[in-house]
Protein backbone atom coordinates (compact mmCIF):
# COMPACT_ATOMS: atom_id res chain seq x y z
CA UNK A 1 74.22 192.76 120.80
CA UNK A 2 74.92 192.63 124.53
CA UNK A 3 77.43 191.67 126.49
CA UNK A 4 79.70 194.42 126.60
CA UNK A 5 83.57 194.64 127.57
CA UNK A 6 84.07 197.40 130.43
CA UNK A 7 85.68 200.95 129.82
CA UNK A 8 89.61 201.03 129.91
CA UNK A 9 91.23 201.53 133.08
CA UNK A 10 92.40 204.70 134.12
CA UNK A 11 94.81 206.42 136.45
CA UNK A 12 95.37 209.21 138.48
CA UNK A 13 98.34 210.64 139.57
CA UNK A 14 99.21 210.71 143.14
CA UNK A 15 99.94 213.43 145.45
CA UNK A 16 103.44 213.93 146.35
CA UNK A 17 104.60 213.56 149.78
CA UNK A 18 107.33 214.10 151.93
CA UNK A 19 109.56 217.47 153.08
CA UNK A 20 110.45 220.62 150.77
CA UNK A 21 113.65 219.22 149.96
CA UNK A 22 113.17 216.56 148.15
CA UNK A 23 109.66 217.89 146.03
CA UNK A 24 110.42 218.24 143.01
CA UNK A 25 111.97 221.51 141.44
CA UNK A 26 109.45 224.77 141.41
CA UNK A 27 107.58 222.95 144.10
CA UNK A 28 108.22 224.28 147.18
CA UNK A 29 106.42 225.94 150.08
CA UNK A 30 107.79 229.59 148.58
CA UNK A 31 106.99 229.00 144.84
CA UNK A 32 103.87 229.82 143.29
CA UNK A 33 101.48 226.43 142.98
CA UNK A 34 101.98 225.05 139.59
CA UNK A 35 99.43 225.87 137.10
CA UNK A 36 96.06 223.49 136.92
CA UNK A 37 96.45 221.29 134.36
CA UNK A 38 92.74 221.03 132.62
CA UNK A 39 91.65 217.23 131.97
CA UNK A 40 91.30 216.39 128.16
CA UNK A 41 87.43 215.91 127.07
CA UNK A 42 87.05 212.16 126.57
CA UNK A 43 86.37 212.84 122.80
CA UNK A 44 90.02 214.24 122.68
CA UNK A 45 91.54 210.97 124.11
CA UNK A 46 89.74 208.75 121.49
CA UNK A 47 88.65 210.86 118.35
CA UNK A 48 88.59 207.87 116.18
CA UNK A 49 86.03 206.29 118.20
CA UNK A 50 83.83 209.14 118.31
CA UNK A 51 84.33 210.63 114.64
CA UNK A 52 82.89 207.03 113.80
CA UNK A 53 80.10 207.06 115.89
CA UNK A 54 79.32 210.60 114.51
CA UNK A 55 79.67 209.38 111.26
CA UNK A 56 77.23 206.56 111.60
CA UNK A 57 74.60 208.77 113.23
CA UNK A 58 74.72 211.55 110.82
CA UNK A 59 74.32 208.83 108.33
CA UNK A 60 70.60 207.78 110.00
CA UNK A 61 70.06 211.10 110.47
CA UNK A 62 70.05 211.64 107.06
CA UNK A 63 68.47 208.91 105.98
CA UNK A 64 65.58 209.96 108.18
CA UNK A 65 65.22 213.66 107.16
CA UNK A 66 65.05 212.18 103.39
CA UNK A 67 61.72 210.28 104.70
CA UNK A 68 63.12 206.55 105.21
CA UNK A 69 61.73 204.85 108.02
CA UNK A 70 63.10 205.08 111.53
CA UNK A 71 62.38 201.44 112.14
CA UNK A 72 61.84 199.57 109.54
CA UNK A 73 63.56 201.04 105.97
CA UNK A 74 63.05 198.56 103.09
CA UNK A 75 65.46 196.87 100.71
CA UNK A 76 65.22 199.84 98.47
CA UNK A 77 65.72 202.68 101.06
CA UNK A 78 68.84 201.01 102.12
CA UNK A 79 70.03 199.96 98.76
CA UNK A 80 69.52 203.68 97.62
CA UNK A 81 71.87 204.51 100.66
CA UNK A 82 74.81 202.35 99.91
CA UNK A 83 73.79 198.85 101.52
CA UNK A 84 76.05 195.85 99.85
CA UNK A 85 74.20 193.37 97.79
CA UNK A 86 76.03 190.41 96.41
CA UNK A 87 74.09 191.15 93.40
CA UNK A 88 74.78 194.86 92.90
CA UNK A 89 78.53 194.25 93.70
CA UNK A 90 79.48 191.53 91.38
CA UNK A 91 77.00 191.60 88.63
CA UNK A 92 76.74 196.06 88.37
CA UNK A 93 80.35 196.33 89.57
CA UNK A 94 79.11 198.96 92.62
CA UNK A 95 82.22 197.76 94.63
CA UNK A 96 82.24 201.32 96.47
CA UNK A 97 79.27 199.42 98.68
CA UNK A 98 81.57 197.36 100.64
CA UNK A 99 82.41 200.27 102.28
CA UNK A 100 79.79 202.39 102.54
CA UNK A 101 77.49 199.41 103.66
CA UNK A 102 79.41 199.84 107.07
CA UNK A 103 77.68 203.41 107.61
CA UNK A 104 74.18 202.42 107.09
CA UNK A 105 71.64 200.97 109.49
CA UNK A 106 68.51 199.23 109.62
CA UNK A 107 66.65 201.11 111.91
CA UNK A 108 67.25 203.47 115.35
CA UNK A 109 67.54 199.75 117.62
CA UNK A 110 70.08 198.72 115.02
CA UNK A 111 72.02 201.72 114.73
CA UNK A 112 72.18 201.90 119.00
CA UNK A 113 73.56 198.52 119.72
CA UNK A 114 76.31 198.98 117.51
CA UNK A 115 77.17 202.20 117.99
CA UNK A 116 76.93 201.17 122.23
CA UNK A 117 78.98 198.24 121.15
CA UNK A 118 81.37 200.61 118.74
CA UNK A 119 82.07 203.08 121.55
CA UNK A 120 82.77 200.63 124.13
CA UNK A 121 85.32 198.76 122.25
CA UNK A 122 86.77 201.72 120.54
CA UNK A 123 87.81 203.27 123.81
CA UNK A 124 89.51 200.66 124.85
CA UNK A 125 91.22 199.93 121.58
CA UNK A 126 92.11 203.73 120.74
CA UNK A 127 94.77 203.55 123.68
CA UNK A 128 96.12 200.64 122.20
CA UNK A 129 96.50 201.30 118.73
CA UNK A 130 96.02 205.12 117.75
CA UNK A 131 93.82 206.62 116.47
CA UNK A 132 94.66 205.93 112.79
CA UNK A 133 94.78 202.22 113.99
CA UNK A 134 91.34 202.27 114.87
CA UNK A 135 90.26 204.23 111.68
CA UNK A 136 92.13 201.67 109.74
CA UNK A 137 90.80 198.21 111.72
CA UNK A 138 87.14 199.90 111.12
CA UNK A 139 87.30 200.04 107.51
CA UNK A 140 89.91 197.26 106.90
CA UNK A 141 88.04 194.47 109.07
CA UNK A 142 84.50 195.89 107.54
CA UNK A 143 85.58 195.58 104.25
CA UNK A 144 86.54 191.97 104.79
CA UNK A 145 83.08 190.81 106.42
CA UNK A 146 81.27 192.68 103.80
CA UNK A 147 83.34 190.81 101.11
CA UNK A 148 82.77 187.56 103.07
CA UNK A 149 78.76 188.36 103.18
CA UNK A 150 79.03 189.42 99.45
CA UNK A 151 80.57 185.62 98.95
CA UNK A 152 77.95 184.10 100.67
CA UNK A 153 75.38 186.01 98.90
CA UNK A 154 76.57 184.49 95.11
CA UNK A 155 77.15 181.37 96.83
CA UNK A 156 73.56 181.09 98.59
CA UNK A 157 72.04 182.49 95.29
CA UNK A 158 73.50 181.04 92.60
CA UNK A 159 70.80 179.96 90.89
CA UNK A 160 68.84 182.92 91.34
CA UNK A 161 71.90 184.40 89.58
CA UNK A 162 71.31 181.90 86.71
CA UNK A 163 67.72 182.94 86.52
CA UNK A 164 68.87 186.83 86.53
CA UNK A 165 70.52 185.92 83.08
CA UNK A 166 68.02 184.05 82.41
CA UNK A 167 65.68 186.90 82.47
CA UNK A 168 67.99 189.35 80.52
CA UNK A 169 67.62 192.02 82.73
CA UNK A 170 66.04 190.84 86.39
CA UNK A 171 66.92 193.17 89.05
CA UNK A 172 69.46 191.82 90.97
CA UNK A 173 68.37 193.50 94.50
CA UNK A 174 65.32 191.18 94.22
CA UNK A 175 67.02 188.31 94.49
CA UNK A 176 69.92 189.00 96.35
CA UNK A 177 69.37 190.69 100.39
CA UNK A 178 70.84 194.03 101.36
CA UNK A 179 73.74 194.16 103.98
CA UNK A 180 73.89 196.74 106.11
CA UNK A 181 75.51 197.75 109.75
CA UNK A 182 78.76 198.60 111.35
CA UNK A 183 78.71 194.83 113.17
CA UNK A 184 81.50 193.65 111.29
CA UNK A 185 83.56 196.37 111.88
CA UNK A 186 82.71 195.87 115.15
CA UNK A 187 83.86 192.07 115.64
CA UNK A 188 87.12 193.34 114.25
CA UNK A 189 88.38 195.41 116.73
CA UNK A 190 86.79 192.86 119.72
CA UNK A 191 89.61 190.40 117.05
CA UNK A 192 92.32 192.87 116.97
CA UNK A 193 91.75 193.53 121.64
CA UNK A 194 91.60 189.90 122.20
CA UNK A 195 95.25 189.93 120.82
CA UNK A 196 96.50 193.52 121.93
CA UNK A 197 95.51 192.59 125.38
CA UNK A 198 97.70 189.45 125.32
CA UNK A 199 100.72 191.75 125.45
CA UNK A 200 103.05 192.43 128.26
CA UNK A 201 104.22 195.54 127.35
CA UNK A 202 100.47 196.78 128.82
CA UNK A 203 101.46 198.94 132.07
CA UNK A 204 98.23 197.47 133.56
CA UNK A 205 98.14 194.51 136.15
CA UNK A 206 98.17 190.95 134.50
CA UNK A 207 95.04 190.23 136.56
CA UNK A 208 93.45 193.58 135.00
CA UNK A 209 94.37 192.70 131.67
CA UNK A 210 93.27 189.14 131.64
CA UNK A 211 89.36 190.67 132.77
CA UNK A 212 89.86 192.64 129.93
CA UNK A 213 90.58 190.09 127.54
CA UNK A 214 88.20 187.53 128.37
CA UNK A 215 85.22 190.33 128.65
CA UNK A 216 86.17 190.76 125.24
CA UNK A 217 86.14 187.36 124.16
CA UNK A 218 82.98 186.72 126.12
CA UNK A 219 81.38 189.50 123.48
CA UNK A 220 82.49 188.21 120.72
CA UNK A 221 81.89 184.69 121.27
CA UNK A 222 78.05 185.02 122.88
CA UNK A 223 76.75 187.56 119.96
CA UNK A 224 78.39 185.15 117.62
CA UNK A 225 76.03 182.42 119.12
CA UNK A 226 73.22 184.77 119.26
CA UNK A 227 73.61 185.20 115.57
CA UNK A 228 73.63 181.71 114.78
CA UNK A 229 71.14 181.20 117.03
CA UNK A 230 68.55 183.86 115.62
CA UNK A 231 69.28 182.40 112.34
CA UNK A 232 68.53 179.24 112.78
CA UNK A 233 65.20 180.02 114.59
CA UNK A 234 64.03 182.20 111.83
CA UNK A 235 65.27 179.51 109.00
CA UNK A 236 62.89 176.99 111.46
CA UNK A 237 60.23 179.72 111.64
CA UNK A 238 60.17 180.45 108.28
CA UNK A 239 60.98 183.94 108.53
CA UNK A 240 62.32 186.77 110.69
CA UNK A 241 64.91 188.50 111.84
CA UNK A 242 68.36 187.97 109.59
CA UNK A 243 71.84 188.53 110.95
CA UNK A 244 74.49 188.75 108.83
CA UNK A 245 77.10 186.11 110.56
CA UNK A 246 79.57 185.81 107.55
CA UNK A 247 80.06 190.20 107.58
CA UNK A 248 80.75 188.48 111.22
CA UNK A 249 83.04 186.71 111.43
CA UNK A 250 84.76 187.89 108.47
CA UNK A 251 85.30 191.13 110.28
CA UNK A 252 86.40 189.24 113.61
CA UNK A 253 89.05 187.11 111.71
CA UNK A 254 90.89 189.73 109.64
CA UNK A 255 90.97 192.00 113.31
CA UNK A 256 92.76 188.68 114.97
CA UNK A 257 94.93 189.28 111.43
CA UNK A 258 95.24 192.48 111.76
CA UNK A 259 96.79 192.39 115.31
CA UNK A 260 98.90 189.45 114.89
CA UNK A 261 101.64 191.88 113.57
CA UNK A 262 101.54 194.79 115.53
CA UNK A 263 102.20 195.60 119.24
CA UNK A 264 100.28 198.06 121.64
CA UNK A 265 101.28 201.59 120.87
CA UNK A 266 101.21 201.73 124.85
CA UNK A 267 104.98 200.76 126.68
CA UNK A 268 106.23 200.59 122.84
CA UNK A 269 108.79 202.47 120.69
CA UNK A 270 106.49 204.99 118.51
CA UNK A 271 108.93 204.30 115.44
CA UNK A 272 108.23 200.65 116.11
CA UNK A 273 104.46 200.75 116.54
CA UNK A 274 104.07 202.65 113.47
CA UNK A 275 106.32 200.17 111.67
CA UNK A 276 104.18 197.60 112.56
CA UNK A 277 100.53 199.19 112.04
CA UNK A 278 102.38 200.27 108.59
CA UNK A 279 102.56 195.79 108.41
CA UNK A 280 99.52 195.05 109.57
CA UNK A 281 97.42 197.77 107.34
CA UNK A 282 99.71 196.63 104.10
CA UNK A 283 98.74 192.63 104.57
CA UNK A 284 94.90 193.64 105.11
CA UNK A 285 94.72 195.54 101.70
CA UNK A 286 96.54 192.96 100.58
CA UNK A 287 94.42 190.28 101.09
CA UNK A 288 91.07 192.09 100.82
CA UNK A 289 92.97 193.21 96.82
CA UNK A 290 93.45 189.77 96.55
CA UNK A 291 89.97 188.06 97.86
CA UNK A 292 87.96 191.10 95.56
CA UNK A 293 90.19 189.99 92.35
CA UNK A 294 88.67 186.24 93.05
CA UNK A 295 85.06 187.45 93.44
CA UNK A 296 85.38 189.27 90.55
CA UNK A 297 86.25 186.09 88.51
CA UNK A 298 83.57 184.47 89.92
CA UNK A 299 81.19 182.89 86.92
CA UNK A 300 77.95 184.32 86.61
């Protein structure tokens, strides 16, 4: 992926000036200096974003001490380590997939540009919606483009489906492709910035937060295209690399969903910001219940 937004502005406070009168109390030139106030490690200002990233590297770390391949794991390494498969969710019932297939990778190059692409993002969101709003778009807007890919899978290989019953007992990871990657996840929190940073509660400069914004939706727009584009040259090829645009743009539509509700937990009420993430968490499951409930009813 490329085409990456730029870290969230920051601040500093400014020196006060002016005589000892009118400094503020327990500041003036008889009082001891107030104490130095240590600056907060930037893991402690977004924990979310970092417990995620740890997460998905101690994942590949794992996978690699158990002797998959750094580069290139197969279909069966991944599958073994909780990959989705259209086949393995709706025929063997392994829904637990559409979550863990956010945690796996397909190699180190893999892993890195998401997790460059994760970090990025995620400090700029955690300011904006808390840390248990950016646990909560990660998982939500993941589930929702691995449920999209897993729709595309029965869709694309219906008949291969046919042929599994057919059969009477084909495996379905032959026929069906393993998912894998944080990327939709990903895509939804670039969905739920592009409408945080429409806000004008933000106590940034308009002109800041418009840079902001369109960065963003310069991201998500050119490694949407990129996807397609790869796509299509390896359908012309005959072969190649596959990305998984459906886990894409499922996971960038549910974060525009997500956000639509809420408001930046920045210049806002706390008991109104969590009132609203409350919202905007509630309709995700919601719909993600609801869209699982169809899949499962879908013929086989």
């Amino acid at each position: 992926m490329g085409s990456y937004p730029p870290a969230p502005p920051t601040h500093e406070q400014g020196t006060v000036h002016g005589s000892p009168e009118f400094l503020p109390p327990g500041t003036g030139p008889f009082t001891s200096p107030p104490p130095v106030r240590r600056r907060r490690p930037s893991w402690a200002s977004a924990p979310a974003t970092y417990f995620l990233v740890g997460i998905n590297c101690a994942v590949y770390m794992a996978m690699i001490a158990k002797g998959v391949s750094a580069v290139s794991p197969t279909t069966a390494q991944l599958m073994h380590w909780g990959a989705n498969n259209a086949g393995s969710v709706l025929i063997y019932g392994q829904w637990w997939r559409i979550v863990s297939a956010m945690f796996v990778h397909v190699g180190f190059l893999h892993l890195a540009t998401n997790m460059w692409c994760l970090w990025n993002l995620g400090l700029l969101a955690e300011p904006l919606m808390g840390s248990a709003g950016v646990m909560a778009v990660y998982i939500l807007t993941g589930a929702a483009g691995n449920l999209l890919s897993t729709f595309k899978g029965w869709y694309s290989f219906h008949q291969a489906w046919e042929a599994y019953h057919a059969a009477g007992g084909l495996d379905p990871t032959v026929m069906f492709p393993a998912g894998a990657g944080a990327s939709g996840a990903v895509f939804g929190i670039a969905g739920a910035l592009i409408v945080l940073l429409k806000s004008d509660r933000l106590p940034v400069p308009p002109i800041e937060l418009k840079k902001l914004r369109r960065s963003v939706i310069y991201f998500a727009g050119l490694n949407l295209v990129l996807g397609l584009s790869i796509n299509a040259g390896s359908n012309y090829m005959g072969g190649g690399l596959n990305i998984d645009n459906f886990a894409h743009m499922g996971g960038f539509g549910s974060g525009l969903l997500f956000a639509a509700p809420m408001i930046p937990r920045l210049g806002s009420p706390r008991p109104l910001f969590d009132m609203r993430l409350r919202v905007a968490v509630g309709m995700i499951v919601g719909i993600l219940v609801l869209f699982s409930f169809y899949l499962s009813k879908l013929p086989g």
